[in-house]
C-alpha atoms as a PDB file:
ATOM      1  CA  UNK A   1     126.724  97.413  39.455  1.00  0.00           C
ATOM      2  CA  UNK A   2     123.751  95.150  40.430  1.00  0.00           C
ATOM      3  CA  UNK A   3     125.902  92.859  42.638  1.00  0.00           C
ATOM      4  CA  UNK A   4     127.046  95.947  44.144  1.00  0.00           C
ATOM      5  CA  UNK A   5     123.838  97.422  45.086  1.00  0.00           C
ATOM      6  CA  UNK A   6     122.713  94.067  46.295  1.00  0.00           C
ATOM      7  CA  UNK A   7     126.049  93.163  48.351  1.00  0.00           C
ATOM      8  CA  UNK A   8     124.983  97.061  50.351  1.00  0.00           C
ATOM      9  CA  UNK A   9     121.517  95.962  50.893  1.00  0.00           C
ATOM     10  CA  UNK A  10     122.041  92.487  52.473  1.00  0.00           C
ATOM     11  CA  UNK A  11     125.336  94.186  54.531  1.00  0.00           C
ATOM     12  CA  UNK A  12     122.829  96.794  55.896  1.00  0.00           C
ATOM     13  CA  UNK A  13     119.674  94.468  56.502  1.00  0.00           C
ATOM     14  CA  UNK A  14     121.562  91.403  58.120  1.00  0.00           C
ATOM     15  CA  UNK A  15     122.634  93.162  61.161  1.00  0.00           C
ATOM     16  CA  UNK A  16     118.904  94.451  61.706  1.00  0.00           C
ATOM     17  CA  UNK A  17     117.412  90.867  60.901  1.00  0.00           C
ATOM     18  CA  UNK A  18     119.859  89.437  63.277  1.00  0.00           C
ATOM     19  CA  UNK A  19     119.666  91.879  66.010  1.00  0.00           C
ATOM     20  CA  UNK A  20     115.667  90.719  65.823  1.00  0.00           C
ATOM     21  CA  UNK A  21     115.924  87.609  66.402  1.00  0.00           C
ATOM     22  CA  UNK A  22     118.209  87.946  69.496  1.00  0.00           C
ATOM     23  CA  UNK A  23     115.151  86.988  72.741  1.00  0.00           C
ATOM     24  CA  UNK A  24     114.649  90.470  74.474  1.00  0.00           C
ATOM     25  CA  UNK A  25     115.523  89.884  78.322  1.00  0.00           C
ATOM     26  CA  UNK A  26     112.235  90.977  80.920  1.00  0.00           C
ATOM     27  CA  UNK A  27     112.598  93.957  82.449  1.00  0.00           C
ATOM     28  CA  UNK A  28     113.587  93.977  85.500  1.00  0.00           C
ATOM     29  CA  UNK A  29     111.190  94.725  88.545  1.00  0.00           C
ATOM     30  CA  UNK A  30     112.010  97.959  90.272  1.00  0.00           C
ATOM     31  CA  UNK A  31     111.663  97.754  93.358  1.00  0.00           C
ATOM     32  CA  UNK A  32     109.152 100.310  95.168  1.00  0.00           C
ATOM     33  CA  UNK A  33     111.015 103.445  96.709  1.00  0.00           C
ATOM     34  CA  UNK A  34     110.465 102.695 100.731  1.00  0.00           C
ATOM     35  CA  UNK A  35     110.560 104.662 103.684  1.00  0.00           C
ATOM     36  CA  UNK A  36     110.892 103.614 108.193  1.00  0.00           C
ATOM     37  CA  UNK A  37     109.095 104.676 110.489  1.00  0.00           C
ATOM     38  CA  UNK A  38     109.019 104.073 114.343  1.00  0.00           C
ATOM     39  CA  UNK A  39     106.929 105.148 116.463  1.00  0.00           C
ATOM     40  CA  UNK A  40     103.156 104.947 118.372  1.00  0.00           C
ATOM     41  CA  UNK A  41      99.929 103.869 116.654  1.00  0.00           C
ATOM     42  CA  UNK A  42      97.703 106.837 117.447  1.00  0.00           C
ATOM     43  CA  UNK A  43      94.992 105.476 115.572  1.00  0.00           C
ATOM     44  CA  UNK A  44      93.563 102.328 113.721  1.00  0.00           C
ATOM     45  CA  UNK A  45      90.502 101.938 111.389  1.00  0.00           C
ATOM     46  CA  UNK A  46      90.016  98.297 110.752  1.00  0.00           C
ATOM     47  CA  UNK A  47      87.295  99.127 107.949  1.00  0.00           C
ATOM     48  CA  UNK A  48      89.551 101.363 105.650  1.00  0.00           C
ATOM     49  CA  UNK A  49      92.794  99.172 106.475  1.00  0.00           C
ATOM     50  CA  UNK A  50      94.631 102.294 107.283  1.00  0.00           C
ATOM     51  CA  UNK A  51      97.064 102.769 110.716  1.00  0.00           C
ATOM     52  CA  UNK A  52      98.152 106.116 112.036  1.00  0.00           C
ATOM     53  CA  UNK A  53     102.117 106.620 113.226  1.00  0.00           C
ATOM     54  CA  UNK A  54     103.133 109.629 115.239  1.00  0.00           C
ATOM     55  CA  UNK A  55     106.927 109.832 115.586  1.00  0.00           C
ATOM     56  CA  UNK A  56     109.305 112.072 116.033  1.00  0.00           C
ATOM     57  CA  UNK A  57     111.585 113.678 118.493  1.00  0.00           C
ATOM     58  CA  UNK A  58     110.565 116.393 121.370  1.00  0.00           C
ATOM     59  CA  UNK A  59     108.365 119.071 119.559  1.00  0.00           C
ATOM     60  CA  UNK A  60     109.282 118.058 115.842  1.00  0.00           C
ATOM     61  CA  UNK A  61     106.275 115.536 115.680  1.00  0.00           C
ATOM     62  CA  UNK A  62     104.270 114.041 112.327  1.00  0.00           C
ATOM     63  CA  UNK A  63     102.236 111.998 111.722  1.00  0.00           C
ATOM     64  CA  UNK A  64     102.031 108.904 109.350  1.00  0.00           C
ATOM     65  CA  UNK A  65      98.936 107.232 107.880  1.00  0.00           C
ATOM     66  CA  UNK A  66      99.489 103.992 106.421  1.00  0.00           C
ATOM     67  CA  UNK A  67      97.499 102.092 103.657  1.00  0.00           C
ATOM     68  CA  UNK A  68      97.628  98.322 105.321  1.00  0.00           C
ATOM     69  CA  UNK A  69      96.418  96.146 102.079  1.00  0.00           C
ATOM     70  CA  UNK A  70      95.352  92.240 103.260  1.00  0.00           C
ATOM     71  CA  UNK A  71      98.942  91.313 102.228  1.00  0.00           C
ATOM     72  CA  UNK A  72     101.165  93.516 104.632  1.00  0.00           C
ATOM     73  CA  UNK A  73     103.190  90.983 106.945  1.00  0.00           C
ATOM     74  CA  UNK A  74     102.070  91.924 110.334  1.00  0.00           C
ATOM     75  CA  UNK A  75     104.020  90.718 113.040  1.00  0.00           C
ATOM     76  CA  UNK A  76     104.494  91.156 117.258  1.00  0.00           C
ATOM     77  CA  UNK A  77     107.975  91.326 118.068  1.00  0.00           C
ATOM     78  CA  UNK A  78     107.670  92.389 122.040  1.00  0.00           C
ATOM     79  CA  UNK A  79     107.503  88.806 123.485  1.00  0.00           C
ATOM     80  CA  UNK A  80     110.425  86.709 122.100  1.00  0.00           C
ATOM     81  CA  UNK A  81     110.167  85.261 118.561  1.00  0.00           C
ATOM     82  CA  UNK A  82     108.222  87.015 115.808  1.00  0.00           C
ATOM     83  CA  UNK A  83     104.136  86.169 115.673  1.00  0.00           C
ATOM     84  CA  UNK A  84     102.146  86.751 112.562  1.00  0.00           C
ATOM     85  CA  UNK A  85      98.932  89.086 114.193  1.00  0.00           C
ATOM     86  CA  UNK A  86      96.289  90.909 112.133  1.00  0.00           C
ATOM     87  CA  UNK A  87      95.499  94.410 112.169  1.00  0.00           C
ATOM     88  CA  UNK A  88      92.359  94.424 114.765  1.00  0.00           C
ATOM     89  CA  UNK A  89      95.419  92.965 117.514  1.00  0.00           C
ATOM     90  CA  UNK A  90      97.161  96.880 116.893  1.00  0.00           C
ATOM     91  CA  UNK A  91      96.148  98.830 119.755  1.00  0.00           C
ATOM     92  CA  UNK A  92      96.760 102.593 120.462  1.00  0.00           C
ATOM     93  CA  UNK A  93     100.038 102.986 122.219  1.00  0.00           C
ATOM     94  CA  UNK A  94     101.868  99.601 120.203  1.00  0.00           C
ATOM     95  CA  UNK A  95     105.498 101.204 119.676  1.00  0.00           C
ATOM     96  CA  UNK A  96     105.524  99.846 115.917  1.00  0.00           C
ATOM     97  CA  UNK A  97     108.459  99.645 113.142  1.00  0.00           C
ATOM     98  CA  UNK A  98     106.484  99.998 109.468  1.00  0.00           C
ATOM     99  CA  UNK A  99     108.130  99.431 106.082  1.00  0.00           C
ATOM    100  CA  UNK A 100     106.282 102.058 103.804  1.00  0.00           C
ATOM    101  CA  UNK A 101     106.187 103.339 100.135  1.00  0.00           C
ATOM    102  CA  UNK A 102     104.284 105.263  97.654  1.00  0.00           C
ATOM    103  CA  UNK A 103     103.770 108.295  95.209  1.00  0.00           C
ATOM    104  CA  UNK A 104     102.821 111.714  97.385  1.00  0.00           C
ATOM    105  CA  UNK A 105     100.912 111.568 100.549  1.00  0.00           C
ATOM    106  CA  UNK A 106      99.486 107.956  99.668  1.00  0.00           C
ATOM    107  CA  UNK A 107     101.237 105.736 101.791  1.00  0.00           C
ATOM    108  CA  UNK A 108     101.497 101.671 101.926  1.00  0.00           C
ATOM    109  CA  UNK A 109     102.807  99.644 104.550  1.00  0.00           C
ATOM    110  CA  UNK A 110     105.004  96.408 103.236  1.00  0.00           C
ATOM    111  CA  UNK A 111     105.475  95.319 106.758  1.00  0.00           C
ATOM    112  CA  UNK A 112     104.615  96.506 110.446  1.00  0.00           C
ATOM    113  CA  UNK A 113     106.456  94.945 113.123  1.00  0.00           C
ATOM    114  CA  UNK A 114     104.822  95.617 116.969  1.00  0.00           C
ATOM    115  CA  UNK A 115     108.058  96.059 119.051  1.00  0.00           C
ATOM    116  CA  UNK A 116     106.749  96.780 122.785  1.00  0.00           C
ATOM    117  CA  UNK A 117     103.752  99.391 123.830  1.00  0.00           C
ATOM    118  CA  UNK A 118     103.933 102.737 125.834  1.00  0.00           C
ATOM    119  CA  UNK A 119     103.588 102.823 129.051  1.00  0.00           C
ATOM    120  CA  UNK A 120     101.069 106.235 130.035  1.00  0.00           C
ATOM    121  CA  UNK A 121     102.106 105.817 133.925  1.00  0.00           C
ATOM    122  CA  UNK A 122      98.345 106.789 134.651  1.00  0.00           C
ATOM    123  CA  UNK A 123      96.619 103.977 136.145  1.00  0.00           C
ATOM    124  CA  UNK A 124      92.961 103.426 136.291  1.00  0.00           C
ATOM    125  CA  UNK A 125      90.789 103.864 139.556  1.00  0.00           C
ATOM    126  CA  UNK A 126      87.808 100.796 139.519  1.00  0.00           C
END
């Protein structure tokens, strides 16, 4: 009856002693829920590294405000081959293409990519 009882004991703890040895793979990185947008920069505030995006089409406008941390790939794609440019070169009226993500109304840019500039068709009188 001993052998018994032992023979259950070691069935039922060698699959559990086994199964803890096995190496646990790393989780896997998820990767950040991300949203486009396309559109004008109406605004820029170099100090709190944050860009402002109006898009839209006729009267259905919004606008997007972008987190831009140090590491957001910023590039100029209007002249030929993409150039790596920082965020004091983004003007008012750069037609832009940003990468973006984050929880609620906190937004962060993963890339921005300056694709051409509005034209306003006013010109300036010296």
């Amino acid at each position: 009856m001993n052998r018994f009882k032992l023979l259950c004991l070691a069935l039922f703890i060698a699959p559990v002693a086994v199964a803890a040895q096995q190496p646990t793979a790393p989780p896997t990185a998820v990767p950040a829920p991300h949203d486009t947008v396309r559109g004008a920069i109406r605004a820029v505030d170099v100090r709190a590294r944050t860009v402002d995006v109006t898009s839209g089409v006729g009267y259905a406008l919004r606008v997007v405000r972008l987190q831009v941390p140090a590491s957001t790939q910023i590039t100029d794609q209007a002249d030929g081959p993409p150039d790596r440019i920082g965020l004091s070169e983004l003007k008012l009226g750069d037609v832009v293409r940003a990468v973006f993500g984050g929880p609620g109304t906190q937004f962060v840019a993963y890339t921005i990519e300056r694709v051409g500039r509005m034209e306003t068709g006013v010109e300036s009188t010296p």
